[in-house]
Protein backbone atom coordinates (compact mmCIF):
# COMPACT_ATOMS: atom_id res chain seq x y z
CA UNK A 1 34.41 -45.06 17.85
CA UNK A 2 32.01 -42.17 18.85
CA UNK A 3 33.65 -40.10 16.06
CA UNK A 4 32.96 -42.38 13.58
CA UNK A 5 29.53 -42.89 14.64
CA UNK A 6 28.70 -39.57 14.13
CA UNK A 7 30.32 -39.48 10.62
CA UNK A 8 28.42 -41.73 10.14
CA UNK A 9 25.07 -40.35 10.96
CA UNK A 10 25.84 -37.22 9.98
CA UNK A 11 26.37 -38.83 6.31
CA UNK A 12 23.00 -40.54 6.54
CA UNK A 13 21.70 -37.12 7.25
CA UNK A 14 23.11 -35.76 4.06
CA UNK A 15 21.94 -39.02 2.26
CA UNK A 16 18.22 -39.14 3.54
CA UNK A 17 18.21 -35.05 2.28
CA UNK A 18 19.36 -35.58 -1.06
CA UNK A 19 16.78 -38.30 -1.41
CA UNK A 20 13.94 -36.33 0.07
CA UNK A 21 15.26 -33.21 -2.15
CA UNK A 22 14.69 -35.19 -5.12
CA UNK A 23 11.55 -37.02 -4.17
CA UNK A 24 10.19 -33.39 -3.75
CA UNK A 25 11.54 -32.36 -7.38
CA UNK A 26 10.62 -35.53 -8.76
CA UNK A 27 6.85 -34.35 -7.32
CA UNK A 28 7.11 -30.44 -8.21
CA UNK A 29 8.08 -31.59 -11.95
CA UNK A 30 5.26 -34.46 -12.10
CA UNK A 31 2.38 -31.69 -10.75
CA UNK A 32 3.85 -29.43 -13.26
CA UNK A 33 3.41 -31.61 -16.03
CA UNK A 34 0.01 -32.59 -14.70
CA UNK A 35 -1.19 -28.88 -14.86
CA UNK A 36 -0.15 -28.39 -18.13
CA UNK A 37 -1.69 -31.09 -19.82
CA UNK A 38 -4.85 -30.25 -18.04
CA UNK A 39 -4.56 -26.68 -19.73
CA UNK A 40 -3.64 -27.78 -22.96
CA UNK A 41 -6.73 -30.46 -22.90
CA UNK A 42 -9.07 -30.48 -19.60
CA UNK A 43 -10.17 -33.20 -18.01
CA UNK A 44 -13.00 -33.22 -15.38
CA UNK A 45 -10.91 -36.27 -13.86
CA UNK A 46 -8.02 -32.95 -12.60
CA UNK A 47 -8.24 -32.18 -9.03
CA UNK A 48 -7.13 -28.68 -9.04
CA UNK A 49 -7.54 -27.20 -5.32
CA UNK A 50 -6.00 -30.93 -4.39
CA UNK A 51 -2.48 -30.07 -6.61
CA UNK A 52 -2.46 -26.77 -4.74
CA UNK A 53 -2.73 -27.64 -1.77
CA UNK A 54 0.22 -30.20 -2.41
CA UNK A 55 2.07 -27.49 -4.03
CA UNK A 56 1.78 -25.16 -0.59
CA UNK A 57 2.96 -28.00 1.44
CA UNK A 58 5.76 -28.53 -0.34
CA UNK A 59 6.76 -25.21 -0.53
CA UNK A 60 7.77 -25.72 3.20
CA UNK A 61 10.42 -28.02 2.14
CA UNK A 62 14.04 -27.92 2.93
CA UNK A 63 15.44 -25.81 -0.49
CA UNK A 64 12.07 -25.33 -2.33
CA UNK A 65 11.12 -21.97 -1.15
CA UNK A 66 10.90 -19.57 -4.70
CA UNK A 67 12.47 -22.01 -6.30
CA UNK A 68 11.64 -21.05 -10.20
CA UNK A 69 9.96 -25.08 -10.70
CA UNK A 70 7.72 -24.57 -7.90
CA UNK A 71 6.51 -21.38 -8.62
CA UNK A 72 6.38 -22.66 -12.58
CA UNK A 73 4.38 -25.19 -11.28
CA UNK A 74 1.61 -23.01 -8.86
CA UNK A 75 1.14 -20.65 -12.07
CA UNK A 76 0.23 -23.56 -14.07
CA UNK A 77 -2.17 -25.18 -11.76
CA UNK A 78 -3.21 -22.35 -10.55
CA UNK A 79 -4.28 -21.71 -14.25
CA UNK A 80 -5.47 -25.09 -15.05
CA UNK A 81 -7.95 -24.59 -12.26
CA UNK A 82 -9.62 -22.24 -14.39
CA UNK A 83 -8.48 -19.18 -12.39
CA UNK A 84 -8.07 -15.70 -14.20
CA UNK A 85 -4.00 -15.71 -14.92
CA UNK A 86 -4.03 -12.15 -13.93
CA UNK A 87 -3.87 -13.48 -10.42
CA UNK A 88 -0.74 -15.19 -10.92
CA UNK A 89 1.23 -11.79 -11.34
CA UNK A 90 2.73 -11.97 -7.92
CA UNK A 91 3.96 -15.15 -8.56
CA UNK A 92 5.27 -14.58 -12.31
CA UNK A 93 6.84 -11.64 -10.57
CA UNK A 94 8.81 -13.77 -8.27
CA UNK A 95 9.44 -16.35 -11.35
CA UNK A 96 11.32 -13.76 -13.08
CA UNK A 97 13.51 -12.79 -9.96
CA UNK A 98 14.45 -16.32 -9.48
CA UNK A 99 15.10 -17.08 -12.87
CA UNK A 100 17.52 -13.92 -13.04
CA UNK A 101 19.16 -14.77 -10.02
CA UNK A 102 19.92 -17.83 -11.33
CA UNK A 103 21.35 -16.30 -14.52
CA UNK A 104 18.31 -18.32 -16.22
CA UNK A 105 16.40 -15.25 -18.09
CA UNK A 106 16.11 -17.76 -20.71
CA UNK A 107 14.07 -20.17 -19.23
CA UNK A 108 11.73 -17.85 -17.73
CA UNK A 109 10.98 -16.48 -21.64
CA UNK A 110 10.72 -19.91 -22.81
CA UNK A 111 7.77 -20.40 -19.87
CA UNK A 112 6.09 -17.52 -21.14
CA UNK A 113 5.99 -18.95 -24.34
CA UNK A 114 4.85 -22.14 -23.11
CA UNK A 115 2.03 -20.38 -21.09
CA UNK A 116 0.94 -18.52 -24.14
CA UNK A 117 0.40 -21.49 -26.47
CA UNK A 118 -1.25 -23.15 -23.91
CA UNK A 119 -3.90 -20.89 -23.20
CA UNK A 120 -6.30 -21.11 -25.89
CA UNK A 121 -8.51 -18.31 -24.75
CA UNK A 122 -6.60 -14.93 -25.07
CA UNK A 123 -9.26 -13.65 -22.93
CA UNK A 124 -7.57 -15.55 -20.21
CA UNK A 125 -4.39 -13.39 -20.42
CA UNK A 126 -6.13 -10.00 -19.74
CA UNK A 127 -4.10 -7.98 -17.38
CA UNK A 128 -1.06 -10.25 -17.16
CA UNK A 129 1.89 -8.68 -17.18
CA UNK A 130 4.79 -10.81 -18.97
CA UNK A 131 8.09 -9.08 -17.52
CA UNK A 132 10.71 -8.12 -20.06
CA UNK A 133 14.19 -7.95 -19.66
CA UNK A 134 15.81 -5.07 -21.31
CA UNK A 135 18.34 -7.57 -22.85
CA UNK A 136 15.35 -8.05 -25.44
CA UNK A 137 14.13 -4.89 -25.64
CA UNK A 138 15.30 -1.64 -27.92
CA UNK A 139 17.20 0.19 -25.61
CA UNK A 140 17.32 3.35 -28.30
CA UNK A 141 14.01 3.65 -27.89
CA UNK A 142 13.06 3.38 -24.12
CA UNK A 143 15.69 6.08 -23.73
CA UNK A 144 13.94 8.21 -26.04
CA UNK A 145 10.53 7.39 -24.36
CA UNK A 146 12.13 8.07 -20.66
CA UNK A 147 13.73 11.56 -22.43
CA UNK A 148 10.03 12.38 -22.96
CA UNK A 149 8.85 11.00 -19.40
CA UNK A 150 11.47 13.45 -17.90
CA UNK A 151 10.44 16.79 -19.73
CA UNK A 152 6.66 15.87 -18.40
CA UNK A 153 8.10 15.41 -15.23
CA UNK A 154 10.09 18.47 -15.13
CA UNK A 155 7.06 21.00 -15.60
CA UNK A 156 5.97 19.87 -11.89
CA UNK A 157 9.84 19.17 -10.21
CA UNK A 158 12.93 21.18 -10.44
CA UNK A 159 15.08 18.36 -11.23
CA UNK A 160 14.65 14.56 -12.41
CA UNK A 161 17.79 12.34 -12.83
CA UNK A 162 18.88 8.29 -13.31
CA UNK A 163 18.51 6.79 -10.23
CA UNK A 164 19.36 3.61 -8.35
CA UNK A 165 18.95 0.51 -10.66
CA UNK A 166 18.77 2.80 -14.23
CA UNK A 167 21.73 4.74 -13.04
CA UNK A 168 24.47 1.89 -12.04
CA UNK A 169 23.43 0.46 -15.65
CA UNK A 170 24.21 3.53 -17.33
CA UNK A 171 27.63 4.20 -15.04
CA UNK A 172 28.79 1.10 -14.86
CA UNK A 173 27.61 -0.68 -18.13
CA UNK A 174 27.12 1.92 -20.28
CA UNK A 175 23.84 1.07 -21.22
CA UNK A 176 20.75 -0.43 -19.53
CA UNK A 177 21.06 -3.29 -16.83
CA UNK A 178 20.27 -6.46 -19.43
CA UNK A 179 18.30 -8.66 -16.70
CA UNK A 180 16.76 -5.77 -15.32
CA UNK A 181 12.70 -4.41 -16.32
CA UNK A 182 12.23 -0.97 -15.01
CA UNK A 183 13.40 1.97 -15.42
CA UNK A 184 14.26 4.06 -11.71
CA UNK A 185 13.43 7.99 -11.58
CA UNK A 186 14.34 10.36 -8.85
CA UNK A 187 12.45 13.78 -9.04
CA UNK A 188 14.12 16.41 -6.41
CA UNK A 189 11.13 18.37 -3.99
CA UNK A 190 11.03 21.91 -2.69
CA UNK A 191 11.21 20.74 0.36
CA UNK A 192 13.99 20.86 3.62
CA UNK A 193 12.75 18.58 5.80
CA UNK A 194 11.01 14.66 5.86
CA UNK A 195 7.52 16.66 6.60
CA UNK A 196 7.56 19.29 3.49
CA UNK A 197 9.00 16.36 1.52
CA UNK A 198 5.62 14.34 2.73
CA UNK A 199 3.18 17.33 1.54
CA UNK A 200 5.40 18.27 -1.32
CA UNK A 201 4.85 14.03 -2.71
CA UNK A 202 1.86 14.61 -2.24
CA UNK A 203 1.00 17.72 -4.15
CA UNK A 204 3.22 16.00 -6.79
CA UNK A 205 1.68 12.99 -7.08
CA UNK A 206 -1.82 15.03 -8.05
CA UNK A 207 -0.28 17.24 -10.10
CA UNK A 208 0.95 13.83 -12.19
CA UNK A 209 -2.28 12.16 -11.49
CA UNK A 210 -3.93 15.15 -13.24
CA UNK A 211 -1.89 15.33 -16.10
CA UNK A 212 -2.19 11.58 -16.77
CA UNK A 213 1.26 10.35 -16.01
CA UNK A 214 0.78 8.39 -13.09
CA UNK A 215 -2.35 6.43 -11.91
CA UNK A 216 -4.96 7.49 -10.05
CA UNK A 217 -4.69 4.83 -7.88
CA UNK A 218 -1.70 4.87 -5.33
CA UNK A 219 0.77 1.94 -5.08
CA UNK A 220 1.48 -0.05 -2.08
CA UNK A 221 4.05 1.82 -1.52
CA UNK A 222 3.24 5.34 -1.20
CA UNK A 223 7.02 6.36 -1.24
CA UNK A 224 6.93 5.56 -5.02
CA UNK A 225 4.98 6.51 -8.30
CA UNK A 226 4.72 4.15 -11.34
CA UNK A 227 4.77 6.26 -14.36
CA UNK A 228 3.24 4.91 -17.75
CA UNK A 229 5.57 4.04 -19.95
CA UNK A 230 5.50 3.51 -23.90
CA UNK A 231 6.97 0.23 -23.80
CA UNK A 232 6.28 -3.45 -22.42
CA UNK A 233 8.36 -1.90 -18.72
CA UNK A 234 8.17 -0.25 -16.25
CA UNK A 235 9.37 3.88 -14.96
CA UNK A 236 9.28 4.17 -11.14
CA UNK A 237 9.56 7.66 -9.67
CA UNK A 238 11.46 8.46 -6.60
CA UNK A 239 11.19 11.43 -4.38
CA UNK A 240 14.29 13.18 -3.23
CA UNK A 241 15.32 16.92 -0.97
CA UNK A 242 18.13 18.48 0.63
CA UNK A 243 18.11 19.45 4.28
CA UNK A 244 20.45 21.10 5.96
CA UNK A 245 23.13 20.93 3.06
CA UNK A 246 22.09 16.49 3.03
CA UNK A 247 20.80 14.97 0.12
CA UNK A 248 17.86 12.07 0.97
CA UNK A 249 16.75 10.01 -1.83
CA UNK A 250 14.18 7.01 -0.68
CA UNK A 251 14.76 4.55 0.09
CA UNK A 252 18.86 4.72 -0.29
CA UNK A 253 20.47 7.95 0.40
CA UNK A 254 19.38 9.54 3.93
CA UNK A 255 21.99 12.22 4.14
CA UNK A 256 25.25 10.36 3.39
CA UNK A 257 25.79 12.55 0.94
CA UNK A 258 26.60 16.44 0.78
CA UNK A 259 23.95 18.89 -1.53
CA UNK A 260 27.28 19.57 -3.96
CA UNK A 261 28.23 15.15 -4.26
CA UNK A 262 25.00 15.82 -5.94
CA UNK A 263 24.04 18.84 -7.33
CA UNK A 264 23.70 20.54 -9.69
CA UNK A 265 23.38 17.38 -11.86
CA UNK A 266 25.33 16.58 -15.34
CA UNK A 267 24.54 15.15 -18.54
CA UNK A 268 25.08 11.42 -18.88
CA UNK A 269 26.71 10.89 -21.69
CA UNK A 270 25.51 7.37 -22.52
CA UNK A 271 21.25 9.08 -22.56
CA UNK A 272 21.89 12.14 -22.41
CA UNK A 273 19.81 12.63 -19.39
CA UNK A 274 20.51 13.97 -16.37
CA UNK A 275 22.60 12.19 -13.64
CA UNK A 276 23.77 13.06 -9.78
CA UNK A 277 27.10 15.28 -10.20
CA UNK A 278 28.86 12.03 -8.38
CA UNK A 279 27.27 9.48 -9.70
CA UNK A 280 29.71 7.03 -8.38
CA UNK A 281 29.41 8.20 -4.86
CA UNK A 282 25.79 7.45 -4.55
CA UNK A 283 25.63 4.05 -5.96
CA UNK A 284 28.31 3.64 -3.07
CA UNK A 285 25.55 4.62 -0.69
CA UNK A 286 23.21 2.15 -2.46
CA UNK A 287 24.67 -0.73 -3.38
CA UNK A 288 28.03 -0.68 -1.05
CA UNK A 289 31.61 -0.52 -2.58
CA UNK A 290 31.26 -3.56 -3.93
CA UNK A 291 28.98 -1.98 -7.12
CA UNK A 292 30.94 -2.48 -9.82
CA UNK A 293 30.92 -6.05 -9.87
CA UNK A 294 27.48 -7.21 -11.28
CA UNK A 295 25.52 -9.04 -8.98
CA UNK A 296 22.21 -10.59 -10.59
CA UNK A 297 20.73 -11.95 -7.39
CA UNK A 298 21.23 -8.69 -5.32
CA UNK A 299 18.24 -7.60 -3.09
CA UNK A 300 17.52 -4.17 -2.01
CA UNK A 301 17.27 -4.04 1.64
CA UNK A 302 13.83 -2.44 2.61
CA UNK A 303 13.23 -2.99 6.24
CA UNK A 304 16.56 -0.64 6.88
CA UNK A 305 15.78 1.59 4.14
CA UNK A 306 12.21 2.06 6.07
CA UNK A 307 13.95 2.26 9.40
CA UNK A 308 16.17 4.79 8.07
CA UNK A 309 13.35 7.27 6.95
CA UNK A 310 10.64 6.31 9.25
CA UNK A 311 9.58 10.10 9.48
CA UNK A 312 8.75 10.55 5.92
CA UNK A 313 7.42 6.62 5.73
CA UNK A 314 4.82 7.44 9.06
CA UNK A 315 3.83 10.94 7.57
CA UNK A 316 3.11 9.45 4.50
CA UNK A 317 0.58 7.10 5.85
CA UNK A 318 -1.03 9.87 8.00
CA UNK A 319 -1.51 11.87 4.97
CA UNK A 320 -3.03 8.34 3.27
């Protein structure tokens, strides 16, 4: 008897969440819709900061966290508000991650389009980035672009090569990751330790700040550069050394790997660019053995990869 009354409530458990579930997605899709009218033809009847406020309580919600109608839903009432869109990038970003994950690139490019044609004022757009997958893009000619990034790059660093996202596309799928938007750059420093690494990334990053490559703001990260690129993407740069006969790459490769796994670098053959001499060994490091299966939703992890070089992370942001 006391097992099936705990069948029992543990069904009406299951039952009451599916219900709430789709209460809530009933809601998210109704606010949505709500938005989007409002953009397409306001009304001074729309109670903007009211919808978000809704919209951040039921982002607490069992299952609703970054889920892609949610965040479809903040950008467009967020909008509707009247707010610059430009402050939406964080969470188009995150759009465009869930969407992927979801194997749903589609549906994220039909939002875009949908945000477009409802803005009426281009105006409103300014410095929104739409992210593009390179599924849609030329891949021909963002290689030919990046061949051009990497001779600029190569007048300040010995060495640049295909690294971590860029170079599993290229090894694994011959060509460019299709859901993925940016392109990943490793330069290598004259440096032998995590501190001449820090000064050395730093006298880089002027030296490409000066020449007009990178911005001359610094990124959140400081580990990182974001190099302009000629297309509708992104070209992160990456700082790697050899210490001790150890190859460190942030954030991935902290001396799991011997100088010769790595250099002197080869050709690829699928770019022609330049590529770690085993390729295959450091996207073992990276992405574990389990690589060459393609995994859409896969997410870096960057608290360990921060624990791991916590010398060159803390001398970096004494040298900030």
């Amino acid at each position: 008897m006391l097992f099936w009354v705990r069948n029992l409530a543990k069904n009406n458990l299951r039952m009451n969440t599916t219900i709430e579930s789709a209460r809530t997605a009933a809601r998210i899709d109704e606010l949505r819709r709500r938005a989007l009218a409002q953009i397409i033809s306001p009304s001074d009847s729309y109670k903007g900061r009211a919808v978000l406020i809704e919209l951040g309580e039921l982002d607490s919600a069992p299952g609703v966290q970054t889920a892609p109608e949610l965040l479809e839903a903040t950008i467009l009432a967020f909008i509707a508000r009247g707010r610059r869109a430009r402050r939406i990038q964080k969470q188009l970003y995150r759009l465009f991650r869930a969407r992927v994950a979801a194997g749903e690139l589609g549906k994220y490019e039909q939002f875009v389009q949908v945000l477009q044609y409802a803005i009426h004022d281009p105006s409103q757009l300014e410095g929104l980035y739409f992210h593009s997958a390179f599924a849609t893009l030329d891949q021909q000619a963002i290689w030919t672009d990046i061949a051009s990034v990497v001779q600029r790059l190569e007048l300040v660093g010995k060495d640049v090569f295909l690294n971590s996202g860029t170079l599993l596309g290229v090894v694994r799928d011959k060509e460019l990751i299709a859901h993925d938007d940016d392109v990943d750059l490793a330069i290598r420093l004259d440096a032998s330790s995590a501190e001449q690494a820090v000064a050395q990334w730093k006298k880089t990053r002027e030296k490409l700040q000066e020449a007009g490559i990178v911005p001359e703001r610094n990124p959140k990260n400081p580990g990182t550069m974001q190099i302009k690129s000629a297309g509708v993407y992104n070209i992160d740069l990456f700082p790697a050394w050899v210490s001790e006969g150890r190859v460190y790459v942030y954030p991935h490769t902290c001396g799991d790997l011997s100088e010769d796994q790595v250099f002197p670098l080869v050709i690829c053959e699928t770019t022609g660019l330049k590529i770690p001499k085993d390729a295959e060994a450091m996207l073992t490091v990276n992405y574990g053995d389990g690589w060459r299966q393609p995994d859409p939703g896969y997410q870096f992890n960057w608290s360990r990869a921060n624990r791991r070089f916590a010398a060159f992370k803390q001398g970096l942001t004494a040298a900030a």
